[in-house]
Protein backbone atom coordinates (compact mmCIF):
# COMPACT_ATOMS: atom_id res chain seq x y z
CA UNK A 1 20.51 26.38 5.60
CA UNK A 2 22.76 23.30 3.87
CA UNK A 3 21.11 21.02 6.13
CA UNK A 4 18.03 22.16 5.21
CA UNK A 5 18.68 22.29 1.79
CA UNK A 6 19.83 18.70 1.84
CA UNK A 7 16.74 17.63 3.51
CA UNK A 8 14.39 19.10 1.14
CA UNK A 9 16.51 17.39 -1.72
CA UNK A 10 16.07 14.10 0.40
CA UNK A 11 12.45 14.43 0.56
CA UNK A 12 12.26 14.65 -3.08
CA UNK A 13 14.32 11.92 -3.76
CA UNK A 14 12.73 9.38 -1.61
CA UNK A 15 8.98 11.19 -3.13
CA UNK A 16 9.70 9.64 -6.36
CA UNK A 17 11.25 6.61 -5.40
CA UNK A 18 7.98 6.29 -3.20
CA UNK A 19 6.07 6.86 -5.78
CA UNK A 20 7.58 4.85 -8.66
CA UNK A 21 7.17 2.18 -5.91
CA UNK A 22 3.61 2.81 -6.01
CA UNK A 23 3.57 2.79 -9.63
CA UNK A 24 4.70 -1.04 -10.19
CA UNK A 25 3.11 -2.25 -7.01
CA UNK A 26 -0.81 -2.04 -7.74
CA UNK A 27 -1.35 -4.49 -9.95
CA UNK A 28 -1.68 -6.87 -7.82
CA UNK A 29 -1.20 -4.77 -4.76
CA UNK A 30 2.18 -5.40 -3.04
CA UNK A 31 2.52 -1.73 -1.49
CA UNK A 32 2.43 -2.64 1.95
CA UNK A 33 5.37 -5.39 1.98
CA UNK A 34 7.32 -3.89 -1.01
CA UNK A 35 7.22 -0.34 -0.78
CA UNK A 36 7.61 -0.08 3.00
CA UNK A 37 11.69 0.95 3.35
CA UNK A 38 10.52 3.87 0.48
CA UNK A 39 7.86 5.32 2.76
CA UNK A 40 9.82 5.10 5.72
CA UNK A 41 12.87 6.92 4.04
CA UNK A 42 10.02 9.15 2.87
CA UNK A 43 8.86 9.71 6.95
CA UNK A 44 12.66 10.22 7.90
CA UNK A 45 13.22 12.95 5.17
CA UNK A 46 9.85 14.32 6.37
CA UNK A 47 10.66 14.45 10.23
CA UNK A 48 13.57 15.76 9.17
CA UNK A 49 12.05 18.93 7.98
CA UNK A 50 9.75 19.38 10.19
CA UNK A 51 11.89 19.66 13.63
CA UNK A 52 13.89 21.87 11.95
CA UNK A 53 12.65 25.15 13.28
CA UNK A 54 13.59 27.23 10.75
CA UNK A 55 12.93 24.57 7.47
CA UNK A 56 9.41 23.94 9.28
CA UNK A 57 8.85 27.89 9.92
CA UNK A 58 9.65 28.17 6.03
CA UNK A 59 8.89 25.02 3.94
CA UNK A 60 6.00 23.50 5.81
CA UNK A 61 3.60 26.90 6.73
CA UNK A 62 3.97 29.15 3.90
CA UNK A 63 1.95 29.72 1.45
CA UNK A 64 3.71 29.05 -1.51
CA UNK A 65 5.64 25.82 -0.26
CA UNK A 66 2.02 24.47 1.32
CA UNK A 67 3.11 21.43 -1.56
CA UNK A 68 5.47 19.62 0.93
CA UNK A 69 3.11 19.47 3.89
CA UNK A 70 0.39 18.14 1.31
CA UNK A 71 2.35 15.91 -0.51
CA UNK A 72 3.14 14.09 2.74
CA UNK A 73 -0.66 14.13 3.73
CA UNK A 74 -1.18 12.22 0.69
CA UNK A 75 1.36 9.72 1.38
CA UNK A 76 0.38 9.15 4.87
CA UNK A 77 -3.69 9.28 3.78
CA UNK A 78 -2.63 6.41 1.40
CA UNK A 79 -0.57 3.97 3.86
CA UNK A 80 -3.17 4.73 6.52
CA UNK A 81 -5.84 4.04 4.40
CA UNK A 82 -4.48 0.81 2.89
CA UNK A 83 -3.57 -0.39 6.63
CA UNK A 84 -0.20 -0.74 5.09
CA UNK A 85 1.42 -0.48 9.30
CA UNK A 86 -0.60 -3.88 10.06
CA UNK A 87 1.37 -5.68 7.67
CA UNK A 88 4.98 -4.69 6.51
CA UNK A 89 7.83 -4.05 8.89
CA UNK A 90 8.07 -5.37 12.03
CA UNK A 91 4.56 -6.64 11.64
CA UNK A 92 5.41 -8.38 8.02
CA UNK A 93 5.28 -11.81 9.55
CA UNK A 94 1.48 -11.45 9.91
CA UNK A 95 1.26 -12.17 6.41
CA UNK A 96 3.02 -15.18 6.00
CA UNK A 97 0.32 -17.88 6.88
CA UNK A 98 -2.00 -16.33 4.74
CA UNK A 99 0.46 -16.05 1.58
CA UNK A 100 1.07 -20.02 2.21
CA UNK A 101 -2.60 -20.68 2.45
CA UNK A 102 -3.14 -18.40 -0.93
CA UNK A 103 -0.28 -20.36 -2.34
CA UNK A 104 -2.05 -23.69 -1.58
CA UNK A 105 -5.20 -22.55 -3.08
CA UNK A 106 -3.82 -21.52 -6.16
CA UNK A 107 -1.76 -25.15 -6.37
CA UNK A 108 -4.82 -26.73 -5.84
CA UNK A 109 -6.32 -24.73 -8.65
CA UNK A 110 -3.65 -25.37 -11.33
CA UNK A 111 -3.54 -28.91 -10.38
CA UNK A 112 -7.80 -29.25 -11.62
CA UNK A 113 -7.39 -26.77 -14.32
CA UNK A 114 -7.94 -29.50 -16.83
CA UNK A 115 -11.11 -30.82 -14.97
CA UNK A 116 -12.49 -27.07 -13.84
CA UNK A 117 -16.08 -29.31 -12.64
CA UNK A 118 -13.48 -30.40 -10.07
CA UNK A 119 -11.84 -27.71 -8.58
CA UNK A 120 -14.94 -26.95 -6.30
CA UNK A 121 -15.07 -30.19 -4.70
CA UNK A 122 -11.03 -30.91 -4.46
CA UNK A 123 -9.91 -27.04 -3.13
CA UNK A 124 -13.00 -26.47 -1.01
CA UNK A 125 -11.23 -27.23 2.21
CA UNK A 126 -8.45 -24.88 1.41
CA UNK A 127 -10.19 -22.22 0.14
CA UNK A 128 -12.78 -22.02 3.30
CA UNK A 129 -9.56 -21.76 5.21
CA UNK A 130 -8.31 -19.44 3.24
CA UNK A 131 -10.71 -17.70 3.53
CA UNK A 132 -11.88 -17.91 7.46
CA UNK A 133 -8.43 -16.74 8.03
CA UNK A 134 -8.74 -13.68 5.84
CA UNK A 135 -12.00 -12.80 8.32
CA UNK A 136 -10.20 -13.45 11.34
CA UNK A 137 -7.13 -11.18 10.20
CA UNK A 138 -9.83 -8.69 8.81
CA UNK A 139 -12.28 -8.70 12.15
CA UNK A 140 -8.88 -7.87 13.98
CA UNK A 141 -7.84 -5.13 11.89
CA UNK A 142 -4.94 -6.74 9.88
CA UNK A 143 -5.96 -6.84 6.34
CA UNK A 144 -4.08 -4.19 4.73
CA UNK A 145 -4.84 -3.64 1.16
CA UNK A 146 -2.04 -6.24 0.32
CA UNK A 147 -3.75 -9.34 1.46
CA UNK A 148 -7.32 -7.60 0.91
CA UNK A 149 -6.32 -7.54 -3.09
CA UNK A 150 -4.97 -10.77 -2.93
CA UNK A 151 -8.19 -12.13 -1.36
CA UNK A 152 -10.13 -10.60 -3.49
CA UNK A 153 -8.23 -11.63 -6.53
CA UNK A 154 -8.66 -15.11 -5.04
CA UNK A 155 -12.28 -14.71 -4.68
CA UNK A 156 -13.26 -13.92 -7.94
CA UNK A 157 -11.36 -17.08 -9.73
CA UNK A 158 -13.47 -19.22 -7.03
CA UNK A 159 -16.54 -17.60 -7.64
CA UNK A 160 -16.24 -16.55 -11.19
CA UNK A 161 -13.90 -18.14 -13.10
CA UNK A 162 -15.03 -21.67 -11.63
CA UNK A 163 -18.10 -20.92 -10.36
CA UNK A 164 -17.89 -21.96 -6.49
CA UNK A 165 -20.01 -19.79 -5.11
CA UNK A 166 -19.54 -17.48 -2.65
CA UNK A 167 -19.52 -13.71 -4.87
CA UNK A 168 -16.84 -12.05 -4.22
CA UNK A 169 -16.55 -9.02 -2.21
CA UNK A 170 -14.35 -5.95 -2.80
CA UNK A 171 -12.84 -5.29 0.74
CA UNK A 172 -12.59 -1.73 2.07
CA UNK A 173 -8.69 -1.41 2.39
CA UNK A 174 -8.21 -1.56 -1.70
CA UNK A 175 -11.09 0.73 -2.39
CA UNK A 176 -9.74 3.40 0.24
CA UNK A 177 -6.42 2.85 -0.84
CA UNK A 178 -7.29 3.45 -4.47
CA UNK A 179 -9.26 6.79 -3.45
CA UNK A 180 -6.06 7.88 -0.98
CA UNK A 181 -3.86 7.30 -4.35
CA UNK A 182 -5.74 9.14 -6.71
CA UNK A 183 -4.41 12.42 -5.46
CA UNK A 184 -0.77 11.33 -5.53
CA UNK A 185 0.41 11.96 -8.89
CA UNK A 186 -1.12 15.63 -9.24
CA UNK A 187 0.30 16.24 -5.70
CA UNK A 188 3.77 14.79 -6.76
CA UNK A 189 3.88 16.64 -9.83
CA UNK A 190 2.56 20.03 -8.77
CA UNK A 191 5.67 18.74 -6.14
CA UNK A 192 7.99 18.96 -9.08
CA UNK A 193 6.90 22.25 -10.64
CA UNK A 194 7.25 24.32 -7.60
CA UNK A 195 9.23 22.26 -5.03
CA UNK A 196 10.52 25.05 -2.15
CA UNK A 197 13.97 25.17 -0.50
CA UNK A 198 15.36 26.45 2.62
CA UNK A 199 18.18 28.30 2.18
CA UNK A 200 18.74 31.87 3.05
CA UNK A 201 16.37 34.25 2.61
């Protein structure tokens, strides 16, 4: 029952650091890279629960501690959602090429932002690249919502700020994302109201 106990307290804990996470990581979206060691403390606390017979038995299938279970649903909804697994972790190094290729765009930007006419001619080249290799990552499932904000962030200074064409387009992972994260607050509150235990009966 202390073991349990101390697991239920650990899956709080690393809740709300998961979720304050959240909080300062979605504008601009940096979830994926930033807040990946809080949802894998969050899995651990979870696993740990649930092949516990007796915490699972308790905390994960009754009816009045149903919260945990669906707290976690929401968690997992959201990373799976924003395709958070393609990019952070062991698969973080996926990213790099196209954060150095955003990075060069944007230079390229501030270096014409006196002469904005410009900017279409002079980043065209690395902003098509930019931009094939955001397709490319996307057509093999690897644009998490990370890189698919940043794009799109990227997108709209090209085609609206400066005028370079090409409208941009809001790209799936950010709008699921934003849908999976809706229910996260009233989950992690409700969370906090009535958050079960498992210690003796």
């Amino acid at each position: 029952a202390v073991v349990s106990t101390q697991s239920t307290g650990e899956f709080a804990s690393s809740s709300s650091d998961f979720t304050t996470c959240l909080g300062k990581n979605t504008k601009p979206v940096q979830i994926c890279v930033t807040c990946f060691e809080d949802f894998s403390s969050v899995n651990g606390s979870f696993h740990n629960i649930s092949t516990s017979a007796h915490c699972a038995e308790k905390l994960l299938d009754s009816d009045n501690a149903m919260v945990i279970r669906r707290l976690w649903d929401s968690y997992r909804n959201m990373w799976t959602s924003a395709l958070c697994d393609t990019c952070s972790g062991l698969t973080e190094n996926r990213t790099h090429e196209f954060s150095n290729k955003t990075d060069e765009v944007l230079l390229c930007f501030n270096e014409h932002i006196q002469h904005p006419h410009m900017i279409c001619i002079e980043c065209s080249e690395k902003y098509d690249a930019l931009l094939n290799l955001f397709k490319s990552l996307q057509s093999a499932g690897y644009a998490c919502a990370d890189l698919a904000d940043s794009m799109n962030s990227t997108a709209r200074m090209w085609s609206v700020d400066y005028g370079c064409g090409h409208p941009p387009v809001e790209y799936l992972p950010v709008l699921a994302m934003t849908a999976a994260m809706s229910f996260i607050p009233f989950s992690f509150y409700l969370a906090l109201w009535k958050f079960p235990t498992c210690g003796p009966s």
